[in-house]
C-alpha atoms as a PDB file:
ATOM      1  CA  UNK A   1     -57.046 -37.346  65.162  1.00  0.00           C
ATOM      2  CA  UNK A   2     -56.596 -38.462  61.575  1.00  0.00           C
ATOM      3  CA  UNK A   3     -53.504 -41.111  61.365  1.00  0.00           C
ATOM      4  CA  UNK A   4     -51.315 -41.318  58.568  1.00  0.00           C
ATOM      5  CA  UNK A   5     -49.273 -44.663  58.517  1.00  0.00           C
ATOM      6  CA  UNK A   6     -46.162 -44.221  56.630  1.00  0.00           C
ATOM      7  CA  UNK A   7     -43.910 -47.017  55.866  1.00  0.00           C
ATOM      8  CA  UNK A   8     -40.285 -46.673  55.734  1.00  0.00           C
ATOM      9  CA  UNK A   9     -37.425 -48.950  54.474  1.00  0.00           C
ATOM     10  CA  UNK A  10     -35.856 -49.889  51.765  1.00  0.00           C
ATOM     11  CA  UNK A  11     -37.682 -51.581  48.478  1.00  0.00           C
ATOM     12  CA  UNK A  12     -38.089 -55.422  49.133  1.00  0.00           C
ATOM     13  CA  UNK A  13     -37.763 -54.478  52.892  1.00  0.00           C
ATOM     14  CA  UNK A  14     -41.455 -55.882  53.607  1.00  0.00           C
ATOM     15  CA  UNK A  15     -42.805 -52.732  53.362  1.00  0.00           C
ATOM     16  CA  UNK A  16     -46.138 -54.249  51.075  1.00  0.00           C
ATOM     17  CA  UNK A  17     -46.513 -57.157  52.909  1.00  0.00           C
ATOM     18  CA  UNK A  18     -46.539 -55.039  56.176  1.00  0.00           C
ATOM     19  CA  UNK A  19     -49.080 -52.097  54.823  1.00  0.00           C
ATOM     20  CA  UNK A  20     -51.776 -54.829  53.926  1.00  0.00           C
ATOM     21  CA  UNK A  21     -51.576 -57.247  57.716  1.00  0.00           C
ATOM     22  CA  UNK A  22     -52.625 -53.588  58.652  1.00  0.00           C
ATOM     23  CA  UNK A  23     -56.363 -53.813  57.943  1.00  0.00           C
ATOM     24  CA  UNK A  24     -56.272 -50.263  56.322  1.00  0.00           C
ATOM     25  CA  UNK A  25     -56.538 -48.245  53.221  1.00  0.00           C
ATOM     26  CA  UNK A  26     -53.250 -48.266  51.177  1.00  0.00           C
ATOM     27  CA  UNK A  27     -52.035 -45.986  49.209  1.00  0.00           C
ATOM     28  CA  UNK A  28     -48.998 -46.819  46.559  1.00  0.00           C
ATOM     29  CA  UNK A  29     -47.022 -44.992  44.386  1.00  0.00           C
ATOM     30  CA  UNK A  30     -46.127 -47.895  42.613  1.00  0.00           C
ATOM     31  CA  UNK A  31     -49.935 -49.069  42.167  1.00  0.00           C
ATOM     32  CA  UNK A  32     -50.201 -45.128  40.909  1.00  0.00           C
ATOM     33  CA  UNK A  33     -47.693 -45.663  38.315  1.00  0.00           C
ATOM     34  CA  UNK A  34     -48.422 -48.871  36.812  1.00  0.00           C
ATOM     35  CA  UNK A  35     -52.168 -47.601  36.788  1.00  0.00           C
ATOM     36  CA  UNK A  36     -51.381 -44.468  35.445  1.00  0.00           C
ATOM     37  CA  UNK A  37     -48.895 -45.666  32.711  1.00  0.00           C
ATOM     38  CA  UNK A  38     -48.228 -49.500  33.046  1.00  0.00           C
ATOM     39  CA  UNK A  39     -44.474 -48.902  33.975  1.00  0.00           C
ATOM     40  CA  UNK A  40     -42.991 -49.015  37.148  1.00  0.00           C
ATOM     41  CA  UNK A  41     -41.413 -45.064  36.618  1.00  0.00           C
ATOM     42  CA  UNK A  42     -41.260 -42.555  33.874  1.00  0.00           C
ATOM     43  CA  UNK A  43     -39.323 -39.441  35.222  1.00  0.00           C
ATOM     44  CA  UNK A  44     -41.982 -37.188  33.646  1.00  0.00           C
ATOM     45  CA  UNK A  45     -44.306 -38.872  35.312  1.00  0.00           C
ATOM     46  CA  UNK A  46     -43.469 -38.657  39.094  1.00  0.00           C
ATOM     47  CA  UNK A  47     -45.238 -34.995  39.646  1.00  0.00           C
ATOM     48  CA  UNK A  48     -48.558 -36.778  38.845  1.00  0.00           C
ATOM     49  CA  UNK A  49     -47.871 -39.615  40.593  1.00  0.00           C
ATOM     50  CA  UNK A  50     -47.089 -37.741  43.525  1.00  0.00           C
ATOM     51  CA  UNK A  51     -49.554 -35.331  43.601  1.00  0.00           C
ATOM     52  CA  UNK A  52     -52.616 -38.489  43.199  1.00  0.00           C
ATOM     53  CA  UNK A  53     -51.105 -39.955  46.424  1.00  0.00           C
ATOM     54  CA  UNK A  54     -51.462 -36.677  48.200  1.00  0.00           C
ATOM     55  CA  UNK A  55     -55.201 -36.291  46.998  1.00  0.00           C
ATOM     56  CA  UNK A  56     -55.773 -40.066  47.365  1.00  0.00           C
ATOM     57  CA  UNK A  57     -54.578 -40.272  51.300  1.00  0.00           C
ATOM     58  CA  UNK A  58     -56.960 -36.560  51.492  1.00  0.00           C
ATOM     59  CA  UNK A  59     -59.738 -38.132  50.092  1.00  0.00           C
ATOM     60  CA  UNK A  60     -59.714 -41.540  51.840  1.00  0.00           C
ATOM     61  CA  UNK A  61     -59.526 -39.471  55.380  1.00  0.00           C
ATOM     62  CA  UNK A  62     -62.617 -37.172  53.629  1.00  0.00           C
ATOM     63  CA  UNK A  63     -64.771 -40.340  53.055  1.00  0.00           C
ATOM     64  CA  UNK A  64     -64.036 -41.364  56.790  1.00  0.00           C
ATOM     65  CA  UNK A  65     -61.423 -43.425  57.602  1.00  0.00           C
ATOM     66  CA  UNK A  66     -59.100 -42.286  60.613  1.00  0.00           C
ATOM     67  CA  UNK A  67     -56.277 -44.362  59.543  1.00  0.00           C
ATOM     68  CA  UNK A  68     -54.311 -44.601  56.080  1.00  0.00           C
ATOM     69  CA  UNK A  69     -51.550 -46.074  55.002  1.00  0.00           C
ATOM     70  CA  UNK A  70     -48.775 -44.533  52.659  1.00  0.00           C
ATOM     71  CA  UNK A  71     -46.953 -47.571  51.421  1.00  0.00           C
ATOM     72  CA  UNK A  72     -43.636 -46.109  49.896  1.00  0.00           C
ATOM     73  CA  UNK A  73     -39.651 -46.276  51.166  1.00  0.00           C
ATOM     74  CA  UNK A  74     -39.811 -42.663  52.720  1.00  0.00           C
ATOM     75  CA  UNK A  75     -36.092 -43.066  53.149  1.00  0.00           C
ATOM     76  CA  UNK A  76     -34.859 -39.298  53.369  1.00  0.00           C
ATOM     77  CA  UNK A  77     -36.832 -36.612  56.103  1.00  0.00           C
ATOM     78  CA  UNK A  78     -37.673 -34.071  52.874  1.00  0.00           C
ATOM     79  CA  UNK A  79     -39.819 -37.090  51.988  1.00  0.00           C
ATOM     80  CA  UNK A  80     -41.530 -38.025  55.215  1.00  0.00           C
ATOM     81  CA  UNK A  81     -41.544 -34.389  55.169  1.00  0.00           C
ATOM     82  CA  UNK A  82     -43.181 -33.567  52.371  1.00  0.00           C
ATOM     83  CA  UNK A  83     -46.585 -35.265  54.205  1.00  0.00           C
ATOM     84  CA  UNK A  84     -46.744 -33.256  56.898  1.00  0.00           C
ATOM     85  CA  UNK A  85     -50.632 -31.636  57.366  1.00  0.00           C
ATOM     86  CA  UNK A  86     -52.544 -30.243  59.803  1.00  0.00           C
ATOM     87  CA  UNK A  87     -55.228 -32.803  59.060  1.00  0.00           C
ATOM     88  CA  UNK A  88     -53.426 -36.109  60.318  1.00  0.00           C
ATOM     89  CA  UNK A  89     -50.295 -37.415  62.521  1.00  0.00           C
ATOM     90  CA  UNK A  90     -47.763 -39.289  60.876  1.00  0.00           C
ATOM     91  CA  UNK A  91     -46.480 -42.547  62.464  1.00  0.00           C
ATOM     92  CA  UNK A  92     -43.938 -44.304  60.596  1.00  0.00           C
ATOM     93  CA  UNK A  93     -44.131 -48.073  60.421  1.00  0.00           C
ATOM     94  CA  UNK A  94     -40.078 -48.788  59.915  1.00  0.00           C
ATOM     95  CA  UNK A  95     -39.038 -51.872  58.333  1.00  0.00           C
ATOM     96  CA  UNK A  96     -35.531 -52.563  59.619  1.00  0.00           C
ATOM     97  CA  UNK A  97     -34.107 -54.846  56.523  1.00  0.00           C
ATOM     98  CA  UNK A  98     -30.968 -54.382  56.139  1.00  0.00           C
ATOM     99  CA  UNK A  99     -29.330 -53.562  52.362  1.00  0.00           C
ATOM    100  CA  UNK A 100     -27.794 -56.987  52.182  1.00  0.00           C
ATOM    101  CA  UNK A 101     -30.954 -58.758  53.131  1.00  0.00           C
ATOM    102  CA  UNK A 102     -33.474 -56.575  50.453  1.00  0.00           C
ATOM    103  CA  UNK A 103     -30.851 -57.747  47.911  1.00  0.00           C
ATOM    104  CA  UNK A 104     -31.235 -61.072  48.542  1.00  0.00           C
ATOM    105  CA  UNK A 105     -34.978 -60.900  48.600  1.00  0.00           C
ATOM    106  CA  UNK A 106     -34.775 -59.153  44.684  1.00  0.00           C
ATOM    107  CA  UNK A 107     -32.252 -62.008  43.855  1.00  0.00           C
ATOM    108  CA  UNK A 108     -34.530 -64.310  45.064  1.00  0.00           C
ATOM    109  CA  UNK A 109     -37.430 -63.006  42.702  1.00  0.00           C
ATOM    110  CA  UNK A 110     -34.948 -62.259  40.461  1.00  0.00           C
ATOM    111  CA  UNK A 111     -35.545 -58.787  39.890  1.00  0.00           C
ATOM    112  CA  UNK A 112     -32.516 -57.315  38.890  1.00  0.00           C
ATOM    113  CA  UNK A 113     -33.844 -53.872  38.116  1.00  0.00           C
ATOM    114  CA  UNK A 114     -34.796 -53.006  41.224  1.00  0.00           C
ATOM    115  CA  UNK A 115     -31.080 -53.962  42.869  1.00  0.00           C
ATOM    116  CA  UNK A 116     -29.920 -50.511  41.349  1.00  0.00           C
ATOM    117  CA  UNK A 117     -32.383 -48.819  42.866  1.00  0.00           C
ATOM    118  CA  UNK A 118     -31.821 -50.190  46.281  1.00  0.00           C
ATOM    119  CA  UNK A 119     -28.324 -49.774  46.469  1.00  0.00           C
ATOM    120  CA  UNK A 120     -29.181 -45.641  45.747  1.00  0.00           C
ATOM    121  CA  UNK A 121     -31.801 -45.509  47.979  1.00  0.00           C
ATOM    122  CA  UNK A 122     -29.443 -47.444  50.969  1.00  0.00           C
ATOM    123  CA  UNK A 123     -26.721 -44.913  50.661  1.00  0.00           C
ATOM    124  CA  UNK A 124     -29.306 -41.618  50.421  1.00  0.00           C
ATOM    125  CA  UNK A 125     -30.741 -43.390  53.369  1.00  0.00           C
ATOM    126  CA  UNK A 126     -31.230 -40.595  56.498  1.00  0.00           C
ATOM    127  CA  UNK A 127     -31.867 -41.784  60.206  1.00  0.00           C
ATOM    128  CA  UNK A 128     -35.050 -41.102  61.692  1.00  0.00           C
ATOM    129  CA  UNK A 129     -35.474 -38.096  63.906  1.00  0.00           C
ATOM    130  CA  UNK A 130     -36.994 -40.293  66.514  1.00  0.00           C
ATOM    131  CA  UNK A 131     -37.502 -37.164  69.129  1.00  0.00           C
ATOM    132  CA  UNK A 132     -40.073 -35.211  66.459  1.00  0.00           C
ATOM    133  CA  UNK A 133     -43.215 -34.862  68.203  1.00  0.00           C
ATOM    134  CA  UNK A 134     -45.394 -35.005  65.179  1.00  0.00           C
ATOM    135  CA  UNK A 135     -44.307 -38.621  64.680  1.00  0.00           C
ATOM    136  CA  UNK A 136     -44.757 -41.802  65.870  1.00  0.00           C
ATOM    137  CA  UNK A 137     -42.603 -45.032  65.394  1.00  0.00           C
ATOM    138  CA  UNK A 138     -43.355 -48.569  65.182  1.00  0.00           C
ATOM    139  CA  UNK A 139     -40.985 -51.096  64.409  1.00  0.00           C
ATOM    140  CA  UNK A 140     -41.992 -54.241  62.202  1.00  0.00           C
ATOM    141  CA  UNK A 141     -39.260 -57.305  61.403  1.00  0.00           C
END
């Protein structure tokens, strides 16, 4: 069976740096975006963006690989949701930074724009429904 690798945590939670020690195809929204239109998001935008992932991780198990990776924060269940399909399992690959700690990692680079977004995306976070049976869970420090 067809596995789809999602990651899940926070932005500057490791999630990128996890997705490519896994030997796999990646697919990222934010890669999408900056190809797409050189910004890292445009309201407007985020259909497309969306819907290119969907036909991106399609295509890559179409040319033959059994394992993809969807590199994105996946932090509510209508997201992890939204990539559920007959045609692969999901197994989320959770990255268990804390809020605190993904703030100091933007500080660090000093990326100040992103700070909002993690602060939003911390307090929409929503646990994992660990007994799903469509799902498997790794977790990655």
């Amino acid at each position: 069976m067809k596995k789809l690798w999602m990651t899940v945590g926070l932005p500057r939670s490791g999630k990128t740096t996890s997705a490519r020690g896994m030997n796999m195809p990646i697919v990222n929204p934010d890669s999408i975006r900056l190809a797409l239109h050189g910004q890292r998001f445009i309201e407007e935008s985020e259909p497309m963006v969306w819907a290119m992932a969907k036909y991106m991780v399609a295509a890559l198990f179409e040319a033959g690989h059994d394992d993809v990776v969807l590199d994105t924060t996946n932090t509510t269940v209508k997201r992890r949701d939204e990539w559920i399909d007959k045609r692969w399992v999901r197994k989320m690959v959770v990255m268990p930074a804390t809020k605190e700690t993904c703030i100091e990692r933007a500080n660090a680079l000093d990326d100040a724009y992103i700070l909002p977004i993690i602060e939003k995306m911390a307090a929409q976070f929503e646990p994992y429904d660990w007994a799903n049976e469509d799902m498997e869970w790794e977790r990655h420090i």
